[in-house]
Protein backbone atom coordinates (compact mmCIF):
# COMPACT_ATOMS: atom_id res chain seq x y z
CA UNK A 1 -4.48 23.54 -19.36
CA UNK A 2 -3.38 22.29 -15.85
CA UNK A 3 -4.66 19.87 -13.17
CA UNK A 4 -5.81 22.11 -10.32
CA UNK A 5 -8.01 19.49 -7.73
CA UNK A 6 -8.32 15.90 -7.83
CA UNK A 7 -10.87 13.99 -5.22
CA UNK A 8 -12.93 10.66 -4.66
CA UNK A 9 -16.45 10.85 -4.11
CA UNK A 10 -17.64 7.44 -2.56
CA UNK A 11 -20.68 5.91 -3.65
CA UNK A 12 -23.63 4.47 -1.24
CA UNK A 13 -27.18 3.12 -1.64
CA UNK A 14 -29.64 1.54 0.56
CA UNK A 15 -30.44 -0.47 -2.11
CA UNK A 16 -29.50 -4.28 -1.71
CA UNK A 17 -30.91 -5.29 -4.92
CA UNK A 18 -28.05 -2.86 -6.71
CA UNK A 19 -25.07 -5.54 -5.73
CA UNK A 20 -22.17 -3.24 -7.43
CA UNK A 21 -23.64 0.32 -5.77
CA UNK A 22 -22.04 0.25 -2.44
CA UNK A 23 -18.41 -0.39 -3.94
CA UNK A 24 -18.51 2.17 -6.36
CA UNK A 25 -16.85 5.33 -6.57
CA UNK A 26 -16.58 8.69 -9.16
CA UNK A 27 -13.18 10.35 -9.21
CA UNK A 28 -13.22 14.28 -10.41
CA UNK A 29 -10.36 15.59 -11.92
CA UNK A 30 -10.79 19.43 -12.21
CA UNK A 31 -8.33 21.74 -14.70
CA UNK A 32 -7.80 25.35 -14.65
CA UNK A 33 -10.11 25.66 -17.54
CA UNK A 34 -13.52 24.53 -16.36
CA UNK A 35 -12.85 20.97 -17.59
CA UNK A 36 -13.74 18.45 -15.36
CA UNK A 37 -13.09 14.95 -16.27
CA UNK A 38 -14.71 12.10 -13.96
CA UNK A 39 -13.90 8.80 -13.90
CA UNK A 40 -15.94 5.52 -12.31
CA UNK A 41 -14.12 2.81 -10.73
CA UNK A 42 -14.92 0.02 -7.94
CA UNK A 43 -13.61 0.58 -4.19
CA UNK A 44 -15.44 -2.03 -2.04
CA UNK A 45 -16.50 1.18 -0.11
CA UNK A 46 -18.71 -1.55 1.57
CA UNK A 47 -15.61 -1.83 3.96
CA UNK A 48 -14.89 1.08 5.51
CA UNK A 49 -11.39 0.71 5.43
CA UNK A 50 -11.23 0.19 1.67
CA UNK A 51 -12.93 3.78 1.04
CA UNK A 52 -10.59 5.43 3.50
CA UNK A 53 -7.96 4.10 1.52
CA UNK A 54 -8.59 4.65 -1.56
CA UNK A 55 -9.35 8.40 -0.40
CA UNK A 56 -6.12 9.10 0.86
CA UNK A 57 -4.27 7.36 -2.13
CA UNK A 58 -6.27 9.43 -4.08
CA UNK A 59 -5.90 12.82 -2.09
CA UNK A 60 -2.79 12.09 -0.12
CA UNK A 61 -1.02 10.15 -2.42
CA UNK A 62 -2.23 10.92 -5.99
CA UNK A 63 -3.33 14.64 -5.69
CA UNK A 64 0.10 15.97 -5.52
CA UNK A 65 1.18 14.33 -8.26
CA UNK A 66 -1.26 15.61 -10.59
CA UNK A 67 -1.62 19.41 -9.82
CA UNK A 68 -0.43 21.48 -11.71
CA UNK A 69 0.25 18.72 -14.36
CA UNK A 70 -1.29 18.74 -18.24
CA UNK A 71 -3.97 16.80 -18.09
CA UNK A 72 -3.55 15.78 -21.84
CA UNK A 73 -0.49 14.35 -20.95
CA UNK A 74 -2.06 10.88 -20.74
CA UNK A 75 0.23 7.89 -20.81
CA UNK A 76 2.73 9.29 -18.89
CA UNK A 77 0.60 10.81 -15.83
CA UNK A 78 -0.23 6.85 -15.52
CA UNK A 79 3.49 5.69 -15.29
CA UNK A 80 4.18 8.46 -13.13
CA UNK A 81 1.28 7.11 -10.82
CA UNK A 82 1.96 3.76 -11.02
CA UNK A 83 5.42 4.09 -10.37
CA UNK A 84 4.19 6.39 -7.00
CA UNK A 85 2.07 2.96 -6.81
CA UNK A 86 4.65 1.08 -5.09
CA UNK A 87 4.36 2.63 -1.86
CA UNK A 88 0.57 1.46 -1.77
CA UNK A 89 0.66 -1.31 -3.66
CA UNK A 90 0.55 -2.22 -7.33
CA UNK A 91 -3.45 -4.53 -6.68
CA UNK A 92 -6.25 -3.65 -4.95
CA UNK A 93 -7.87 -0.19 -4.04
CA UNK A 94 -4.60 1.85 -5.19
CA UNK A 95 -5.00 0.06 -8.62
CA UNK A 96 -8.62 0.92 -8.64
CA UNK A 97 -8.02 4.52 -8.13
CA UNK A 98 -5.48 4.95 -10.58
CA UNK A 99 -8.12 3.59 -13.04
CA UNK A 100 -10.69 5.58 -12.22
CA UNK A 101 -8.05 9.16 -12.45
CA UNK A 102 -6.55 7.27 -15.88
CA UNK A 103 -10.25 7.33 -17.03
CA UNK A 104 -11.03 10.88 -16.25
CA UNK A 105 -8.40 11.91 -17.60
CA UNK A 106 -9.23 10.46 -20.82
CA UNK A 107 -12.52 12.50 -20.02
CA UNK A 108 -10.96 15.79 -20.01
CA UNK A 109 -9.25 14.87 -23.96
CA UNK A 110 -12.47 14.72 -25.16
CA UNK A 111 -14.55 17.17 -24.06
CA UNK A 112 -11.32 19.34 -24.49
CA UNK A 113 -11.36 18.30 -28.26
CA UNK A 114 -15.07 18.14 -28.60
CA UNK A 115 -15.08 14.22 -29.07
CA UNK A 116 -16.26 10.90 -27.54
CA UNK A 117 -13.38 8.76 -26.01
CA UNK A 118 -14.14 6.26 -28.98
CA UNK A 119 -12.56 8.61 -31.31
CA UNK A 120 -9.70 9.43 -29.99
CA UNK A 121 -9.15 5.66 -29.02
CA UNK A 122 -9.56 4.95 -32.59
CA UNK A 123 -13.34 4.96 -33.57
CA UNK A 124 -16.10 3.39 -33.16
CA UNK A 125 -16.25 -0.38 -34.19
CA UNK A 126 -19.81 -1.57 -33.62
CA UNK A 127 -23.43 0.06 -32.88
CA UNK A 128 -24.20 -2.16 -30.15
CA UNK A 129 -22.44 -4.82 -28.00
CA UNK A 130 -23.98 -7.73 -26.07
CA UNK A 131 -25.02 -7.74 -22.69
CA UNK A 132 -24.93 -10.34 -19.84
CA UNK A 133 -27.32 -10.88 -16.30
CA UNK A 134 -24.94 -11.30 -13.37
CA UNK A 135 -25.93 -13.60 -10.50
CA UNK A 136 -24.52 -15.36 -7.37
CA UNK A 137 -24.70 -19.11 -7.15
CA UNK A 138 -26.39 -20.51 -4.56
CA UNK A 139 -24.57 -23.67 -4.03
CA UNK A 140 -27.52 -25.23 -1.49
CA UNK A 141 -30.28 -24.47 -4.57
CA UNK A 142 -28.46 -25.13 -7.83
CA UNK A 143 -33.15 -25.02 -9.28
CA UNK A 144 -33.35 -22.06 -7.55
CA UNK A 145 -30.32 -20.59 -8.84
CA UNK A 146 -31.04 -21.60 -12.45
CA UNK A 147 -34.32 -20.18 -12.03
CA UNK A 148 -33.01 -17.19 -11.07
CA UNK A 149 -31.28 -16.87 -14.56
CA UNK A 150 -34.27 -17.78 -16.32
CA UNK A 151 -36.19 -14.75 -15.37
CA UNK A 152 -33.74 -12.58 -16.40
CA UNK A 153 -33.66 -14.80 -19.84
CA UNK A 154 -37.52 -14.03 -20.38
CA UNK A 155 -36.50 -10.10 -19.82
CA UNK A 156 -34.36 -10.80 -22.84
CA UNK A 157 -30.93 -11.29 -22.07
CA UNK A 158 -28.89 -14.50 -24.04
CA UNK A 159 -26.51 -14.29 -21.45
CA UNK A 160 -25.89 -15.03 -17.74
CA UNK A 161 -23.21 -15.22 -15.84
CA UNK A 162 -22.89 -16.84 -12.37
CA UNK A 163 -20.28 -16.26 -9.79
CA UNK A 164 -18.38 -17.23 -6.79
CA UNK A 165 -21.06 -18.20 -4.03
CA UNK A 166 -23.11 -16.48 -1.59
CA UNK A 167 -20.70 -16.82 1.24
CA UNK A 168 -16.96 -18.29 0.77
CA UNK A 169 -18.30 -21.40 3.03
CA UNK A 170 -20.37 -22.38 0.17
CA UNK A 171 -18.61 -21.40 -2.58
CA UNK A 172 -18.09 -22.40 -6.34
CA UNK A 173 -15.20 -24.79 -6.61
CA UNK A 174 -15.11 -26.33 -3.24
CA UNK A 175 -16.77 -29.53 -4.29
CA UNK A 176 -16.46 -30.85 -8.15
CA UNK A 177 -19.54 -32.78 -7.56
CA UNK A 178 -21.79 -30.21 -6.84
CA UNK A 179 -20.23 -27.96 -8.96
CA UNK A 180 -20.97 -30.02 -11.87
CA UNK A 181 -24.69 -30.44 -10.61
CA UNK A 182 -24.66 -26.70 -10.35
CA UNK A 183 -23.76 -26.09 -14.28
CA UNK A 184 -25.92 -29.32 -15.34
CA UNK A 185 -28.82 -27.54 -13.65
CA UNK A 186 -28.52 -24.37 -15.10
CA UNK A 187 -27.68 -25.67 -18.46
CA UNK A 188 -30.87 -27.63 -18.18
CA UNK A 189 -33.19 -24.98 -17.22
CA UNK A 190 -31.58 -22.03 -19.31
CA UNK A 191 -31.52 -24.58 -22.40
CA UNK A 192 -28.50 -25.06 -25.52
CA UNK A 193 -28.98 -21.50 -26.83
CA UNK A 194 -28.33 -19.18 -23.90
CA UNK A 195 -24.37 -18.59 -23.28
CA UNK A 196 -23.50 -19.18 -19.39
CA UNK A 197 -20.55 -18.10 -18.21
CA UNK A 198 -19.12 -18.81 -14.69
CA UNK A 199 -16.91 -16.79 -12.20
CA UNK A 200 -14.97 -18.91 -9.59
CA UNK A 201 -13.88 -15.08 -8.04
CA UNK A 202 -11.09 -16.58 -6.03
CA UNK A 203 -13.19 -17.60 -3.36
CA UNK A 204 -11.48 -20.84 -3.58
CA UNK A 205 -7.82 -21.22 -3.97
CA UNK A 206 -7.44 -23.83 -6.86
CA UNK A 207 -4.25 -25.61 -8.07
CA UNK A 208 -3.64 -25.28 -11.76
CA UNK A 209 -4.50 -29.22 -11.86
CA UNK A 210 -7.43 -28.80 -9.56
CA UNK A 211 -8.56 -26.01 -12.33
CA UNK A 212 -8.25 -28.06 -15.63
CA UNK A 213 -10.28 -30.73 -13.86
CA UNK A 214 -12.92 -28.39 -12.86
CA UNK A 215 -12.82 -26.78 -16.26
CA UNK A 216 -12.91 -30.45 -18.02
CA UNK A 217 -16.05 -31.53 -16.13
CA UNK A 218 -18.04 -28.36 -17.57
CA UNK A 219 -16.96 -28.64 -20.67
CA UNK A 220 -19.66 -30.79 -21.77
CA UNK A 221 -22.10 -28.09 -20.92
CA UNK A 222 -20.56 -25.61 -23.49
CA UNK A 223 -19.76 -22.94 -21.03
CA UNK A 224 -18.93 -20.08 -22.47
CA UNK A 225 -16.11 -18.78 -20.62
CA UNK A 226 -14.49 -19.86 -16.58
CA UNK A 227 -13.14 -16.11 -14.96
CA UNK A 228 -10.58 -16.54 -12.28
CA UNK A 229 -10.29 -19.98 -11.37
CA UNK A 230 -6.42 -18.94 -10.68
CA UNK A 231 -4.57 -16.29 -9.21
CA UNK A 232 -4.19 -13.20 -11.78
CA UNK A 233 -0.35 -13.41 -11.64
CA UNK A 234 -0.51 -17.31 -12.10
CA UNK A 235 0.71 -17.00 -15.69
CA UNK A 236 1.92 -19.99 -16.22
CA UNK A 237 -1.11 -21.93 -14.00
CA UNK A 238 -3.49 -20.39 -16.89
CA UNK A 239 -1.44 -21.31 -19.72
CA UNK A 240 -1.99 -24.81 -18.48
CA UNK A 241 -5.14 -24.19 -17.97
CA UNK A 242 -5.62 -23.05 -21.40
CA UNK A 243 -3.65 -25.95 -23.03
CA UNK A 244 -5.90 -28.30 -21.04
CA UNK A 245 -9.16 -27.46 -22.41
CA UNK A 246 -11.86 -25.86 -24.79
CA UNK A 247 -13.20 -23.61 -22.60
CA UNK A 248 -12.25 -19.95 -22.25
């Protein structure tokens, strides 16, 4: 079996209410047997320029890689990309893409087999997993915003997460005060048994010291986990972070 066509199909919708639907995308990888293996990933194809990126890394830069390649061949298709990666960039959209090809690849092993991707990752480990609601703070309303989360706590969720800010003027870690009146609010309204979780989403850019104190004031609200208050490739900013305090 060999890689004959690879392409990105961009995902829109008129629908504001579906927040992740504009910045999606489906990448097909086609084989010379009829298998097609698709893969999802996010492209921000909100911006323009981000979807006519990641199309020509795909088609420009990808494609020719691929073709003609066995598609079972897995592991090292993905060094081979990421390697090619370097001329793009090893974040961002040409990351994305190479997840979503990585991904349909893994699509094409199991319907080539006959099996879910579970089983050839090594089986299934639960029936079920636990969901979350995702919202954006609203940093002028921190009722309104907890409110927000309780409505999606009567639909049944034990979850919610709340992220970044709804514009990076009035974002999530620009003022520890407010922050912290944020978290108390939500905690308040949401009550001790629902798990919050918050996203600073690098709309901010925090010091590890600015983080730990951020993450030390929340603490007392049980939060379950704090998502990006750093850089990804600040290593040794989250291991201080970590160190610091009980918080995930």
């Amino acid at each position: 079996m060999k890689i004959k066509n690879v392409r990105l199909i961009p995902l829109m919708t008129k629908e504001e209410s579906i927040s992740a639907g504009p910045g999606a995308a489906l990448i097909e990888v086609e084989t010379d047997e009829g298998i097609t293996g698709i893969g999802e990933t996010c492209i921000h194809s909100e911006r323009g320029e981000a979807a006519v990126a990641a199309q020509k890394i795909v088609e420009v830069g990808f494609k020719p890689l691929l073709v003609g390649e066995d598609p079972l061949d897995i592991q090292r298709l993905w060094h081979k990309l990421y390697s090619y990666c370097e001329w793009y960039g090893r974040a961002g959209v040409s990351i994305y893409a190479l997840s979503g090809i990585d991904v349909a690849l893994w699509d094409i092993c199991g319907k080539a087999l006959g099996v879910p991707i579970y089983t050839l990752l090594g089986g299934k480990f639960r029936d079920k997993i636990p969901v979350y609601a995702s919202l954006l703070f609203d940093m002028d309303d921190p009722e309104g915003t907890a409110r927000m989360g309780k409505e999606y706590v009567k639909q049944g969720y034990k979850a919610v997460k709340y992220g970044w800010g709804k514009t990076r003027e009035r974002a999530f870690g620009m003022n520890p005060d407010k922050d912290e009146e944020m978290i108390r609010t939500i905690r308040e309204v949401l009550g001790p048994q629902i798990q919050i979780m918050v996203d600073v989403g690098r709309f901010v850019n925090l010091t590890p010291a600015q983080a730990i104190k951020l993450a030390k004031r929340l603490e007392k609200y049980n939060i379950f986990w704090l998502e990006e208050p750093l850089p990804p490739e600040d290593v040794i900013g989250y291991k201080l972070l970590s160190n610091a305090v009980d918080v995930y």
